[in-house]
PDB file of N, CA and C in Angstrom:
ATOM      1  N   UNK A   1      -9.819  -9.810  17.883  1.00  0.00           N
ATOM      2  CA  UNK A   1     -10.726  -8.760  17.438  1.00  0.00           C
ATOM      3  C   UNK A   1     -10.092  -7.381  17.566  1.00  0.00           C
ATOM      4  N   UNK A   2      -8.914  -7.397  18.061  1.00  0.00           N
ATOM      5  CA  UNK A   2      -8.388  -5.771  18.767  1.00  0.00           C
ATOM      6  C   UNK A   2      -7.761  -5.397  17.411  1.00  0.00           C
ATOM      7  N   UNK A   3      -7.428  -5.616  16.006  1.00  0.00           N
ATOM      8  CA  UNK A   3      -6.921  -5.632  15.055  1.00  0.00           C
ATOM      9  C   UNK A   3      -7.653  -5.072  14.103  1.00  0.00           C
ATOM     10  N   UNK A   4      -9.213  -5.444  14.248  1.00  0.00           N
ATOM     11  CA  UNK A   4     -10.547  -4.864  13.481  1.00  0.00           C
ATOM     12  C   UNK A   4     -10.435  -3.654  13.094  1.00  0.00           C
ATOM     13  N   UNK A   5     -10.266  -2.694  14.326  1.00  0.00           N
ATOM     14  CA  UNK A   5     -10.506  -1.366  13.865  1.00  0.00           C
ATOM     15  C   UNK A   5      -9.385  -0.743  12.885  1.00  0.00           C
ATOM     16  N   UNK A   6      -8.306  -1.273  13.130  1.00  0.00           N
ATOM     17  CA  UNK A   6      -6.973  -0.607  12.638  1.00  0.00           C
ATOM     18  C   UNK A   6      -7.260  -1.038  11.557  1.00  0.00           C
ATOM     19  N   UNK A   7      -7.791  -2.043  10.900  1.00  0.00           N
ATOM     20  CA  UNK A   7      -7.533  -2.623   9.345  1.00  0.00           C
ATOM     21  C   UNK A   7      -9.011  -2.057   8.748  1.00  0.00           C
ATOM     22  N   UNK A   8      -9.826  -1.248   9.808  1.00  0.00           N
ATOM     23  CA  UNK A   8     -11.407  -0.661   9.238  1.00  0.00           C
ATOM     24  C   UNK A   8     -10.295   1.177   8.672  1.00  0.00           C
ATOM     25  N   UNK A   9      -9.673   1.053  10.081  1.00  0.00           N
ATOM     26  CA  UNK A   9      -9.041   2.616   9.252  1.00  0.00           C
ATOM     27  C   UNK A   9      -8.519   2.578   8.547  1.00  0.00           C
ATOM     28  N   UNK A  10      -7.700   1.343   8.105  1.00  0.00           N
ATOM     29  CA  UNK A  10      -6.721   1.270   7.123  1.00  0.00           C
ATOM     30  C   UNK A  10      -7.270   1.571   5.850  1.00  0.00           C
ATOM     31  N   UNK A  11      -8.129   0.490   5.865  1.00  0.00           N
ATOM     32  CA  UNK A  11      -9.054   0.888   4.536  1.00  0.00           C
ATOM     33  C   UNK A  11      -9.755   1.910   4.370  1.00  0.00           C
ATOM     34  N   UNK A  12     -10.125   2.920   5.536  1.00  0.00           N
ATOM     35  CA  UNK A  12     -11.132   3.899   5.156  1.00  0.00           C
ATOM     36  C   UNK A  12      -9.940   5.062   4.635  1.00  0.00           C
ATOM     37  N   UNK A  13      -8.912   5.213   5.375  1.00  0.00           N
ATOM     38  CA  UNK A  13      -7.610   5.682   5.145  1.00  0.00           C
ATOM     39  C   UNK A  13      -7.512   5.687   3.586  1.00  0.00           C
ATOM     40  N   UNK A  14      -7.127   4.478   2.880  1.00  0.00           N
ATOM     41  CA  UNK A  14      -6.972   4.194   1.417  1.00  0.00           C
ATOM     42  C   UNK A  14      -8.325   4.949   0.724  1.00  0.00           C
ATOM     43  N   UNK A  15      -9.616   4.457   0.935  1.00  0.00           N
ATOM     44  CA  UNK A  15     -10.696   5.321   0.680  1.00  0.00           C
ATOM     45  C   UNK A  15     -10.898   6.886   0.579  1.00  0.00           C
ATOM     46  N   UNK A  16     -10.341   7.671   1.479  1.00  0.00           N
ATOM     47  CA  UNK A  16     -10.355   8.750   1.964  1.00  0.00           C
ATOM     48  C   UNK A  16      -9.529   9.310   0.450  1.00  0.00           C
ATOM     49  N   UNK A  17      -8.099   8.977   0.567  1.00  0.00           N
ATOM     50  CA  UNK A  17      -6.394   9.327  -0.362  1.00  0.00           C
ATOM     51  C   UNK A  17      -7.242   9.226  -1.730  1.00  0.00           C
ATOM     52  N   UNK A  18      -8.269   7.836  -2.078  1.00  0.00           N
ATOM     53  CA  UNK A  18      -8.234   7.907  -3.611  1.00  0.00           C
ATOM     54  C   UNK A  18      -9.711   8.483  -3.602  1.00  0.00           C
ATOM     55  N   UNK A  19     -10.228   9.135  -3.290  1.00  0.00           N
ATOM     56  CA  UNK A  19     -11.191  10.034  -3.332  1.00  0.00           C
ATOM     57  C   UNK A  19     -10.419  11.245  -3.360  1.00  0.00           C
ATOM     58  N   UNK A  20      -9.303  11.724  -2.970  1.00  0.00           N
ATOM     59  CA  UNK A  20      -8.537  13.146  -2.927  1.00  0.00           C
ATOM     60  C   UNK A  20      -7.303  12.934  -4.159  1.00  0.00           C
ATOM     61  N   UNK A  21      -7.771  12.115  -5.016  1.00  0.00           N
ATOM     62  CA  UNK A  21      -6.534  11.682  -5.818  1.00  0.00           C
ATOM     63  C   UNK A  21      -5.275  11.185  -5.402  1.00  0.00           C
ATOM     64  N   UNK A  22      -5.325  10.531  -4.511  1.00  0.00           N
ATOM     65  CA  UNK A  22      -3.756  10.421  -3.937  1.00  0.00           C
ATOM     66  C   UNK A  22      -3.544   9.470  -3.958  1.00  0.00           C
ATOM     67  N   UNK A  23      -3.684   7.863  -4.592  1.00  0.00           N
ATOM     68  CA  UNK A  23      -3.770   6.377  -5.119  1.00  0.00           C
ATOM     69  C   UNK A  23      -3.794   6.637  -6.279  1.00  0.00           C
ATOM     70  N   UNK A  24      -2.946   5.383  -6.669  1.00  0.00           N
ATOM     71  CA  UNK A  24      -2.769   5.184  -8.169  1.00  0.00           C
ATOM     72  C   UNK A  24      -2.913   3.474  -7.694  1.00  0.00           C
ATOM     73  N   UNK A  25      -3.544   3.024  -8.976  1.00  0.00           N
ATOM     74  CA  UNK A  25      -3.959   1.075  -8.640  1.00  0.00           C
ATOM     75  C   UNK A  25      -3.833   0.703  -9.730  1.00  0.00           C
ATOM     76  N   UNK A  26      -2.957  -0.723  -9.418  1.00  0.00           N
ATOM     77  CA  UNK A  26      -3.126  -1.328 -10.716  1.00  0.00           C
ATOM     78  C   UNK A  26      -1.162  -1.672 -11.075  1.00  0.00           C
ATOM     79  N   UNK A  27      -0.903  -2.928 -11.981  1.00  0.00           N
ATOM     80  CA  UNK A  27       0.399  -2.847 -11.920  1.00  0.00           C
ATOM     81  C   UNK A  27       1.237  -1.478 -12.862  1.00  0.00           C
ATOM     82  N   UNK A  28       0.454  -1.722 -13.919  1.00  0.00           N
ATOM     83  CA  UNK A  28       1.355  -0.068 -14.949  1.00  0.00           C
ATOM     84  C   UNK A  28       1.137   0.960 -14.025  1.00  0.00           C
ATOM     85  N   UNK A  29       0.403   1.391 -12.971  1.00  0.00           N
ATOM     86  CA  UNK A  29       0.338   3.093 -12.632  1.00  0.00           C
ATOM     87  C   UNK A  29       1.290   2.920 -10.987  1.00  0.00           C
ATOM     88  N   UNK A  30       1.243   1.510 -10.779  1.00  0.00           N
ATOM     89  CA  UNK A  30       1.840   1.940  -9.438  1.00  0.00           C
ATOM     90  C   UNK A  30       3.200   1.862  -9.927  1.00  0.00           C
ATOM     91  N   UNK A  31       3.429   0.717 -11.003  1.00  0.00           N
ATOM     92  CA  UNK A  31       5.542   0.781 -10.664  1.00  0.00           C
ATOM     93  C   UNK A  31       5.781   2.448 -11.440  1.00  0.00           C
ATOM     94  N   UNK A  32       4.575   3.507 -12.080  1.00  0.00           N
ATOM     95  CA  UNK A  32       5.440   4.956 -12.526  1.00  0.00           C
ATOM     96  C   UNK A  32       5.284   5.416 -11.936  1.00  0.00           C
ATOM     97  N   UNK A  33       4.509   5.377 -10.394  1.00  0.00           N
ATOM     98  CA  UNK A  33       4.649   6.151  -9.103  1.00  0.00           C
ATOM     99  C   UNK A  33       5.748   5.694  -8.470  1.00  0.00           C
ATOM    100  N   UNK A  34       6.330   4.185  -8.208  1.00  0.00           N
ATOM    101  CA  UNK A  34       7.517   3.952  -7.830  1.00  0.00           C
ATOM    102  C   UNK A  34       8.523   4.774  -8.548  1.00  0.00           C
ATOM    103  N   UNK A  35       8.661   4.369  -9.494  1.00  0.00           N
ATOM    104  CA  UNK A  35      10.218   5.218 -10.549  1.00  0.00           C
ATOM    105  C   UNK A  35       9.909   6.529 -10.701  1.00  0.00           C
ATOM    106  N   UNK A  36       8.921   7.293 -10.663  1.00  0.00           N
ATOM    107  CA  UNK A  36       9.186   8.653 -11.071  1.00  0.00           C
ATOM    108  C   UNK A  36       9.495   9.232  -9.821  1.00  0.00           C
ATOM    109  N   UNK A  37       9.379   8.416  -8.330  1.00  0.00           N
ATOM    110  CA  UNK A  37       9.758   8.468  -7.336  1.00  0.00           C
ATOM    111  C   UNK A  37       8.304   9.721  -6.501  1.00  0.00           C
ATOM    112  N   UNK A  38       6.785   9.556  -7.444  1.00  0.00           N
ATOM    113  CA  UNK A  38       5.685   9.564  -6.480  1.00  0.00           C
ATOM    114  C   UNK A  38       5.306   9.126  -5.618  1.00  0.00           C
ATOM    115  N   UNK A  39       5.508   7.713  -5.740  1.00  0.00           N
ATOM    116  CA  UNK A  39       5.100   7.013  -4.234  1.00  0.00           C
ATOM    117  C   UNK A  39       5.590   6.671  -3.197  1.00  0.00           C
ATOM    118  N   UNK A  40       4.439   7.179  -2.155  1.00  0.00           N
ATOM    119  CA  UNK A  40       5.429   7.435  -0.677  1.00  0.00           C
ATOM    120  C   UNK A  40       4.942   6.095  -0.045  1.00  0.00           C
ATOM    121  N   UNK A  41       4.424   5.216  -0.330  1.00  0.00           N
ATOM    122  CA  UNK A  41       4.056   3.908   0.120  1.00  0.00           C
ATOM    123  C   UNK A  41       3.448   2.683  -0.752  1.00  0.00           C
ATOM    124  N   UNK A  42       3.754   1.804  -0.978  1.00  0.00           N
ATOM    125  CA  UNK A  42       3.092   0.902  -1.973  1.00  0.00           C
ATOM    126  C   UNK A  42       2.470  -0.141  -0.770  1.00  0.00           C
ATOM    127  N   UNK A  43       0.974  -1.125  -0.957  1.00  0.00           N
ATOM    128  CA  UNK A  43       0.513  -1.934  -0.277  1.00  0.00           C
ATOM    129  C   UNK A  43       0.158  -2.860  -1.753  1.00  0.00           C
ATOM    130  N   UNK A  44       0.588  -4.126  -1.401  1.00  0.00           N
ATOM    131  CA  UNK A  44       0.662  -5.258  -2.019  1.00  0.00           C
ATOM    132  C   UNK A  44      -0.115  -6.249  -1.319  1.00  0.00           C
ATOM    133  N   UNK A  45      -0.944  -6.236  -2.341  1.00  0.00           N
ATOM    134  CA  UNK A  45      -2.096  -7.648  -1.513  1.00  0.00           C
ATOM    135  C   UNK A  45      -1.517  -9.298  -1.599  1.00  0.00           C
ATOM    136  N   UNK A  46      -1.706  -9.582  -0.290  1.00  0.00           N
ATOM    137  CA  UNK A  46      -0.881 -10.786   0.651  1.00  0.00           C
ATOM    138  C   UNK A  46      -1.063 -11.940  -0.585  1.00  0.00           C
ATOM    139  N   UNK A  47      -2.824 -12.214  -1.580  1.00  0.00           N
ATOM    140  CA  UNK A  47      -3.039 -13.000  -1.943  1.00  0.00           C
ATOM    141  C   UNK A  47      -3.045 -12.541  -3.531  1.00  0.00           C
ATOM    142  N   UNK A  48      -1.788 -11.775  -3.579  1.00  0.00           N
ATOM    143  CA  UNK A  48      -1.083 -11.472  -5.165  1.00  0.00           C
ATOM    144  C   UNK A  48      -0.042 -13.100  -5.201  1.00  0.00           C
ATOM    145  N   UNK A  49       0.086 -12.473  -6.739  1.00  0.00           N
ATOM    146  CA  UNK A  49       0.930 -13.809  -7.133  1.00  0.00           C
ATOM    147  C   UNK A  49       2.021 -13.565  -6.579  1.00  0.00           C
ATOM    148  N   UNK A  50       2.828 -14.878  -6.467  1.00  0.00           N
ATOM    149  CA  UNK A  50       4.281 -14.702  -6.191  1.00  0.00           C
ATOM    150  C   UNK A  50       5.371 -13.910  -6.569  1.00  0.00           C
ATOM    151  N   UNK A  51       4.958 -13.921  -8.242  1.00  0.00           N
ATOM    152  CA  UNK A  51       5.649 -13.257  -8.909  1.00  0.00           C
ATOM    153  C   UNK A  51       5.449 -11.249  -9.037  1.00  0.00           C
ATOM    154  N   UNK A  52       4.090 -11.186  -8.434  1.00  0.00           N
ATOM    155  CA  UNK A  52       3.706 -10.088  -8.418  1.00  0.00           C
ATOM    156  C   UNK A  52       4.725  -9.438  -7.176  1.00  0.00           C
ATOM    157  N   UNK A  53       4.046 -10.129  -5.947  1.00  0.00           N
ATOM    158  CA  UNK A  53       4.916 -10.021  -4.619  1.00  0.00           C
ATOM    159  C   UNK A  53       6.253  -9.721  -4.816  1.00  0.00           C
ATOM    160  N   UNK A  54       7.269 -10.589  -5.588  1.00  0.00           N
ATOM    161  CA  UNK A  54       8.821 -10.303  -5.725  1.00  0.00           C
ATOM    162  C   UNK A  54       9.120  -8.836  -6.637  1.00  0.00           C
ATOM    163  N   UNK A  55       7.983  -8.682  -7.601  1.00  0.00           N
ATOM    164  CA  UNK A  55       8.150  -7.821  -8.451  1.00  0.00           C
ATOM    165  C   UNK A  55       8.161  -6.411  -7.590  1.00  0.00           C
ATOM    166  N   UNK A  56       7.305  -6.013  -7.300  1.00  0.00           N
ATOM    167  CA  UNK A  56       6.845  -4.935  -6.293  1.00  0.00           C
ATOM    168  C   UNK A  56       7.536  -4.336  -4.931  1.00  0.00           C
ATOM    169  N   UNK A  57       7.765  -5.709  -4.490  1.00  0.00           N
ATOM    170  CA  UNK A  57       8.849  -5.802  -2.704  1.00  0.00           C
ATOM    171  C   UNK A  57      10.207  -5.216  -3.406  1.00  0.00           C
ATOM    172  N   UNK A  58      10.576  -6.154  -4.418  1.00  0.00           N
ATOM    173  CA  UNK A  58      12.204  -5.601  -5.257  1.00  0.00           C
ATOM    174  C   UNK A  58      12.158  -4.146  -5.568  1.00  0.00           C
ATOM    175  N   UNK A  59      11.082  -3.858  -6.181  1.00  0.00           N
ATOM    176  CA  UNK A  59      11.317  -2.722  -6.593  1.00  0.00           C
ATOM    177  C   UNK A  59      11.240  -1.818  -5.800  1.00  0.00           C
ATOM    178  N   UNK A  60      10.789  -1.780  -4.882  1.00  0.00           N
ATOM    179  CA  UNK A  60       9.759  -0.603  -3.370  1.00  0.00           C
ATOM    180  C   UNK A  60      11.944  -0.982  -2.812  1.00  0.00           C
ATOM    181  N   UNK A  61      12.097  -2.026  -2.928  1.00  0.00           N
ATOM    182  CA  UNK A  61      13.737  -2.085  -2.047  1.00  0.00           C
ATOM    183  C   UNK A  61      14.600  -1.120  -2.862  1.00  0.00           C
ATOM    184  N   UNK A  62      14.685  -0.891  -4.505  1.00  0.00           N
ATOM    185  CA  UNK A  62      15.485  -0.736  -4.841  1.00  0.00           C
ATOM    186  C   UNK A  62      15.280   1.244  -4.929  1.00  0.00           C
ATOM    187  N   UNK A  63      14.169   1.165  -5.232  1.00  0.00           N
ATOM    188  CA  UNK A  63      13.860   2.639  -5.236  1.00  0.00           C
ATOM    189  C   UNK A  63      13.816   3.296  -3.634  1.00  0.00           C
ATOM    190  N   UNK A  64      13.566   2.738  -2.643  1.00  0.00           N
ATOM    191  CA  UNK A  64      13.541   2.930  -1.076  1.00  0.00           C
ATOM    192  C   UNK A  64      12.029   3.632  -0.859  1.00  0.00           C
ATOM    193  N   UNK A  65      11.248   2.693  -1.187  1.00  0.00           N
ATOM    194  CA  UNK A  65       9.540   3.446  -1.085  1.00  0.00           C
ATOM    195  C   UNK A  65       9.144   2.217  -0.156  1.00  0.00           C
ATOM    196  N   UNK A  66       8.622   2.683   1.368  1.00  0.00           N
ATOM    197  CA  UNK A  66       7.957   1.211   1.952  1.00  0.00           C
ATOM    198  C   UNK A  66       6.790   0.795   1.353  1.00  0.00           C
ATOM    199  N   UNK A  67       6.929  -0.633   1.569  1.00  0.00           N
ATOM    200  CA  UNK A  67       5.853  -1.517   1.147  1.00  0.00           C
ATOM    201  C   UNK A  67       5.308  -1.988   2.679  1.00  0.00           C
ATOM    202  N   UNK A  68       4.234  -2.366   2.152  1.00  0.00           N
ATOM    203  CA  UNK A  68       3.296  -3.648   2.881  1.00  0.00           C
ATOM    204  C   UNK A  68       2.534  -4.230   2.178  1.00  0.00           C
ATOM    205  N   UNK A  69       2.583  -5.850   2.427  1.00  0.00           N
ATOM    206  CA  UNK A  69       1.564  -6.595   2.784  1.00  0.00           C
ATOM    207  C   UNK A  69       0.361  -6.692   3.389  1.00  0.00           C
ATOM    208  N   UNK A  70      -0.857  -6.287   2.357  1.00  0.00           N
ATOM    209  CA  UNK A  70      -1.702  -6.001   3.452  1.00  0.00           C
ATOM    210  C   UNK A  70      -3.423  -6.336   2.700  1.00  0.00           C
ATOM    211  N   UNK A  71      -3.675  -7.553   3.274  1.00  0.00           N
ATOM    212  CA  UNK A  71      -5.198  -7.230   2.796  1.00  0.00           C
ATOM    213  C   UNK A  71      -5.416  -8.320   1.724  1.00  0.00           C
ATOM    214  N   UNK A  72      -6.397  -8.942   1.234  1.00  0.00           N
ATOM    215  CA  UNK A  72      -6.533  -9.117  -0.108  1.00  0.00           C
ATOM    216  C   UNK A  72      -6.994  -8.511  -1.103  1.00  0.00           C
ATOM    217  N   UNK A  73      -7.016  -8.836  -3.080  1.00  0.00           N
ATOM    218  CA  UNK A  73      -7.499  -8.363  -3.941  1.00  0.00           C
ATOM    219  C   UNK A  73      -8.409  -7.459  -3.854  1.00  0.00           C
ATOM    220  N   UNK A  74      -9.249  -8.166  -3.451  1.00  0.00           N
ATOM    221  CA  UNK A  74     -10.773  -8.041  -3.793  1.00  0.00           C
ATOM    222  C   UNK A  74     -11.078  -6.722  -2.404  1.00  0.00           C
ATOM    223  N   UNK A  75     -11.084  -7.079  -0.993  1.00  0.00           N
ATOM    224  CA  UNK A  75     -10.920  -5.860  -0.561  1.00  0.00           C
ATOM    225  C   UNK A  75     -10.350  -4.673  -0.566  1.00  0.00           C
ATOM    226  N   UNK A  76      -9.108  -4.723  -1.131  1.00  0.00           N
ATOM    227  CA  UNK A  76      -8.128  -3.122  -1.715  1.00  0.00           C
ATOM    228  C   UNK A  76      -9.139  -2.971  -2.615  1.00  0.00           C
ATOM    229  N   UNK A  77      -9.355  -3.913  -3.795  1.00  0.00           N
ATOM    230  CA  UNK A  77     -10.406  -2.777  -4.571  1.00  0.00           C
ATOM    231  C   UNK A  77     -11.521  -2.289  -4.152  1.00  0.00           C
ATOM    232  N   UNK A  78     -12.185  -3.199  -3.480  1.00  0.00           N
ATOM    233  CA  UNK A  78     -13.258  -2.288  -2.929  1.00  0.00           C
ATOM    234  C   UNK A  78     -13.011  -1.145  -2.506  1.00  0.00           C
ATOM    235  N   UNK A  79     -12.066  -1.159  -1.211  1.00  0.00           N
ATOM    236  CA  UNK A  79     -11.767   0.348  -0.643  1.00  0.00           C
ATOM    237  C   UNK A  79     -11.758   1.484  -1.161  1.00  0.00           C
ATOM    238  N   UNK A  80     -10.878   1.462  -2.324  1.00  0.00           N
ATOM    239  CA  UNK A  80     -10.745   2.316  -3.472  1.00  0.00           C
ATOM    240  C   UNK A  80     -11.553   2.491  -4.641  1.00  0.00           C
ATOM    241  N   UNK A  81     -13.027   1.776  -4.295  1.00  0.00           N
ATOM    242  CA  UNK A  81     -13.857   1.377  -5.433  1.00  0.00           C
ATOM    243  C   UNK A  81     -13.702   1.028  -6.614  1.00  0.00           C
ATOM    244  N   UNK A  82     -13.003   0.098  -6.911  1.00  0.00           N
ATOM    245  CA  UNK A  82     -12.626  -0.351  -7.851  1.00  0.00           C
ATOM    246  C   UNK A  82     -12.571  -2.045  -7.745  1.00  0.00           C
ATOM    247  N   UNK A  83     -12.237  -2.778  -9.126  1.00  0.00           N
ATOM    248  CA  UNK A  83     -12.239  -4.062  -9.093  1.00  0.00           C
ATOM    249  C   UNK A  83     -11.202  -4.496  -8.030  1.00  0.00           C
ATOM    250  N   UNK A  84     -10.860  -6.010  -8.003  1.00  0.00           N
ATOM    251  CA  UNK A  84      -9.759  -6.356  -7.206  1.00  0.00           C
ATOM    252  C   UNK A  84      -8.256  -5.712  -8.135  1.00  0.00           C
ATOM    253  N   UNK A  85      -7.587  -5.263  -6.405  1.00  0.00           N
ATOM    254  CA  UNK A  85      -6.148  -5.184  -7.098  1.00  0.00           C
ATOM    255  C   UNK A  85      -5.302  -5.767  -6.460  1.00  0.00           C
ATOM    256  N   UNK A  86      -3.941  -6.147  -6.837  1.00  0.00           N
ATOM    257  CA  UNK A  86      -3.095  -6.436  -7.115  1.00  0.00           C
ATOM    258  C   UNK A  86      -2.157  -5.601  -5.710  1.00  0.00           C
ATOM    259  N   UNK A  87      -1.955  -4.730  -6.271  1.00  0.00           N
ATOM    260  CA  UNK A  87      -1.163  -3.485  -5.787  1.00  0.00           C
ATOM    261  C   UNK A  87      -1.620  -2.035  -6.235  1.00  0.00           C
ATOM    262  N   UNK A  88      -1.032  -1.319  -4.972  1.00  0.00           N
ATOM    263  CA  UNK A  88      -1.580   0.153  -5.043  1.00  0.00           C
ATOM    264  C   UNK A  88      -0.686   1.090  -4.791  1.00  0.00           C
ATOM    265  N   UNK A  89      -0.326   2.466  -4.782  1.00  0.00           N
ATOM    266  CA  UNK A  89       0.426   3.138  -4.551  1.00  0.00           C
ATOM    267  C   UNK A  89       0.244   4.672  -3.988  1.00  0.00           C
ATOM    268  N   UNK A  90       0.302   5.156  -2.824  1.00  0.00           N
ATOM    269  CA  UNK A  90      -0.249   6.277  -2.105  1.00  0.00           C
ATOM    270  C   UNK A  90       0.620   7.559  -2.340  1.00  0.00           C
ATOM    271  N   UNK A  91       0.383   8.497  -2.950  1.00  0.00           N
ATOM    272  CA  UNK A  91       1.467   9.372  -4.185  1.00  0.00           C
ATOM    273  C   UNK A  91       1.144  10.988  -2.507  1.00  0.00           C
ATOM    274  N   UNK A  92       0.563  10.703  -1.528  1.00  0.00           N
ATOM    275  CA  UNK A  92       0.688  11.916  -0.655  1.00  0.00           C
ATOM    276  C   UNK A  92       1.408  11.288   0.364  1.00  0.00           C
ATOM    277  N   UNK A  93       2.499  11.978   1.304  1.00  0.00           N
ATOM    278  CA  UNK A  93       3.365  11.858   1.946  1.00  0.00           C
ATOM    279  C   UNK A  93       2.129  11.535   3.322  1.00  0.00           C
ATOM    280  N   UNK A  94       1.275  12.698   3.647  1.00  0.00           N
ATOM    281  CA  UNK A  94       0.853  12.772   5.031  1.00  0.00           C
ATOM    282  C   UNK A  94      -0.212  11.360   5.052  1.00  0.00           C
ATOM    283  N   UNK A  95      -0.839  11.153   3.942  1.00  0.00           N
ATOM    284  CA  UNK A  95      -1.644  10.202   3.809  1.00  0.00           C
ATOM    285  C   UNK A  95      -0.574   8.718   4.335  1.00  0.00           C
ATOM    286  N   UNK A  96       0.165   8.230   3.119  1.00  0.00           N
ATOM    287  CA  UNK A  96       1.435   7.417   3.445  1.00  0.00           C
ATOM    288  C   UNK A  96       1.463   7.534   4.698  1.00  0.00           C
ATOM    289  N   UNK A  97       1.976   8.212   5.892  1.00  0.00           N
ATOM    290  CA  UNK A  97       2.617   8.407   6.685  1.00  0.00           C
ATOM    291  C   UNK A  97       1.397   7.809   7.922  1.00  0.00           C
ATOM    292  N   UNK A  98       0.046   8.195   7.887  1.00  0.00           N
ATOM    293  CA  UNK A  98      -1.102   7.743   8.629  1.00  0.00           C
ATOM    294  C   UNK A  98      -1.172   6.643   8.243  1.00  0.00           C
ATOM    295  N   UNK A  99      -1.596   6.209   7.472  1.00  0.00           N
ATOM    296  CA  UNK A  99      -1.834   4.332   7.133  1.00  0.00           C
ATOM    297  C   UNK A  99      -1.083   4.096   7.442  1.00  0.00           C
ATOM    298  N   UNK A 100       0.642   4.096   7.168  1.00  0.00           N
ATOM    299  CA  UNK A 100       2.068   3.173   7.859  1.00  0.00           C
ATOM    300  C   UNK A 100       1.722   3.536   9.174  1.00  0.00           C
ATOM    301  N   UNK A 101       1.372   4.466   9.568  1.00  0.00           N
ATOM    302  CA  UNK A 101       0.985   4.072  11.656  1.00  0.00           C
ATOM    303  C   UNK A 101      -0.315   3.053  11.986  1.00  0.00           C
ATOM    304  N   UNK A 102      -1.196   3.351  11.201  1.00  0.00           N
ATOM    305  CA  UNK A 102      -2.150   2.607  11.330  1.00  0.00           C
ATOM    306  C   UNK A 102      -1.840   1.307  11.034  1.00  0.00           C
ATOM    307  N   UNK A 103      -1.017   0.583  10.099  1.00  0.00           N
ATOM    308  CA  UNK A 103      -0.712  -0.641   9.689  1.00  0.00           C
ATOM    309  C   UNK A 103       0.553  -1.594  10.786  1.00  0.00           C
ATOM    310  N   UNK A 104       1.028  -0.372  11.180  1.00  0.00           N
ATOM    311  CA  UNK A 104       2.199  -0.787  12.226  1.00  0.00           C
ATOM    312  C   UNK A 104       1.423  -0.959  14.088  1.00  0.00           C
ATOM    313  N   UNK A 105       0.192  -0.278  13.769  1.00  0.00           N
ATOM    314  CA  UNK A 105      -0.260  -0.211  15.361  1.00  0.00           C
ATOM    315  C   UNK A 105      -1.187  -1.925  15.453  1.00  0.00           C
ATOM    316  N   UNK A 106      -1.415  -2.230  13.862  1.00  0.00           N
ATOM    317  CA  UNK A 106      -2.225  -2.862  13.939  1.00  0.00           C
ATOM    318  C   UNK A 106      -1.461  -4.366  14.136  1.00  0.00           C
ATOM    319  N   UNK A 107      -0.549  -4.491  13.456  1.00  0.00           N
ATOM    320  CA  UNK A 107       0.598  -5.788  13.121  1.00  0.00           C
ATOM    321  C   UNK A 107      -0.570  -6.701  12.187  1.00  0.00           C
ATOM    322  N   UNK A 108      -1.183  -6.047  11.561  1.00  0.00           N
ATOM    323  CA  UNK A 108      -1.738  -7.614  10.774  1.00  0.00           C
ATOM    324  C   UNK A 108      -1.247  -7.018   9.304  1.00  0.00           C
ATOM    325  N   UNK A 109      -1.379  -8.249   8.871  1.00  0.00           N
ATOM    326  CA  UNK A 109      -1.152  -8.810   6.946  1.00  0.00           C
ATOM    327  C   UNK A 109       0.402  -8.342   6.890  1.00  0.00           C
ATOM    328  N   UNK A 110       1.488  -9.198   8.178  1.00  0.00           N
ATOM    329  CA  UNK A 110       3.225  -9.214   7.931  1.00  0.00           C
ATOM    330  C   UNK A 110       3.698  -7.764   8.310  1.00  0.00           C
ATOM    331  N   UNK A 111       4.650  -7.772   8.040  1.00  0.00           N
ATOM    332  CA  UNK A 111       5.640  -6.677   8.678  1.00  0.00           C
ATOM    333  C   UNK A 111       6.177  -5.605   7.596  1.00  0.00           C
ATOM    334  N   UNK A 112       6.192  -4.930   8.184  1.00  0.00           N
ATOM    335  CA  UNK A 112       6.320  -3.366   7.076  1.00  0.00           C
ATOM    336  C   UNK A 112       7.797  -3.450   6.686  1.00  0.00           C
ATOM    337  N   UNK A 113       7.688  -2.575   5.762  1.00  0.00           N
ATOM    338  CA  UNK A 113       9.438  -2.959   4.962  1.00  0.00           C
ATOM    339  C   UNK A 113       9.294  -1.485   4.313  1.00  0.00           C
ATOM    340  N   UNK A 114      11.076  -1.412   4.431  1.00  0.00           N
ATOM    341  CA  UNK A 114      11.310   0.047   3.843  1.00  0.00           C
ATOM    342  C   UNK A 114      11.927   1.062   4.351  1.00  0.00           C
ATOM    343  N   UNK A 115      12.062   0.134   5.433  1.00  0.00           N
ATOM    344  CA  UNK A 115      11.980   1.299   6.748  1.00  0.00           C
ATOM    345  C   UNK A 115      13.922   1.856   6.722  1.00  0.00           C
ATOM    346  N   UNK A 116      14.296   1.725   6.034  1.00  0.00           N
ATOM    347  CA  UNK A 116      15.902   2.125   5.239  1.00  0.00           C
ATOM    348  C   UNK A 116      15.870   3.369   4.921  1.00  0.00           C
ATOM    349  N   UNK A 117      14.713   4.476   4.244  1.00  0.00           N
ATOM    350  CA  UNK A 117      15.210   5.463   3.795  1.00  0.00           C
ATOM    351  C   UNK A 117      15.613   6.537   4.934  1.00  0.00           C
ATOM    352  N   UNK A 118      16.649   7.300   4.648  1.00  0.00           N
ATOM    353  CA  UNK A 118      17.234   8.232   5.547  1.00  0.00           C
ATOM    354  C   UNK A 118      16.779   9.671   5.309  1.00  0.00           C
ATOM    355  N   UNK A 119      16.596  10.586   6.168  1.00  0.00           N
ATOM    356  CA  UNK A 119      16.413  11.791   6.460  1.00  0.00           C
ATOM    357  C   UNK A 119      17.306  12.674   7.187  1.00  0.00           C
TER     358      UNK A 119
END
């Protein structure tokens, strides 16, 4: 149960960003936040397709944007009020930067990736 709250902020977190415009959802809007190099975090739902999963993880590797695993469909969309998604993409740095603590304090839905880019 000690995991609850972190994955209640997580989502209220995501809630909060796409109420302030700062999410983009969906596969066409998140990979032009990946490449135009907007997005400061992508979250990929655990119970996406396989092919979705490789698509997204590859690309978040090749462009150096962290990903996670986190959540299913149907709850990311809710959060963000919207249908189920797929994948999402968090286009504000400070936002990004709170959920990846919140997702890392929490350790649920796998292990964060990304963690390569240099400063």
């Amino acid at each position: 149960m000690q995991g609850r709250p972190n994955r209640d902020r997580v989502l209220s977190m995501l809630g909060l960003a796409t109420r302030s415009g700062n999410v983009v959802s969906g596969g066409f809007a998140t990979e032009e936040a990946v490449k135009r190099g907007k997005a400061y975090l992508v979250i990929i739902a655990e119970d996406a397709s396989g092919n979705t999963r490789k698509k997204y993880s590859n690309m978040c590797e090749f462009y150096e944007v962290p990903y996670q695993y986190y959540s299913v469909k149907d709850v990311l969309g809710h959060a963000i009020g919207k249908e189920e998604r797929s994948c999402l993409a968090v286009t504000d740095e400070g936002f990004a930067n709170s959920i990846r603590k919140h997702l890392v304090d929490s350790k649920v839905g796998g292990s964060e990736h990304g963690e390569n880019e240099s400063t």
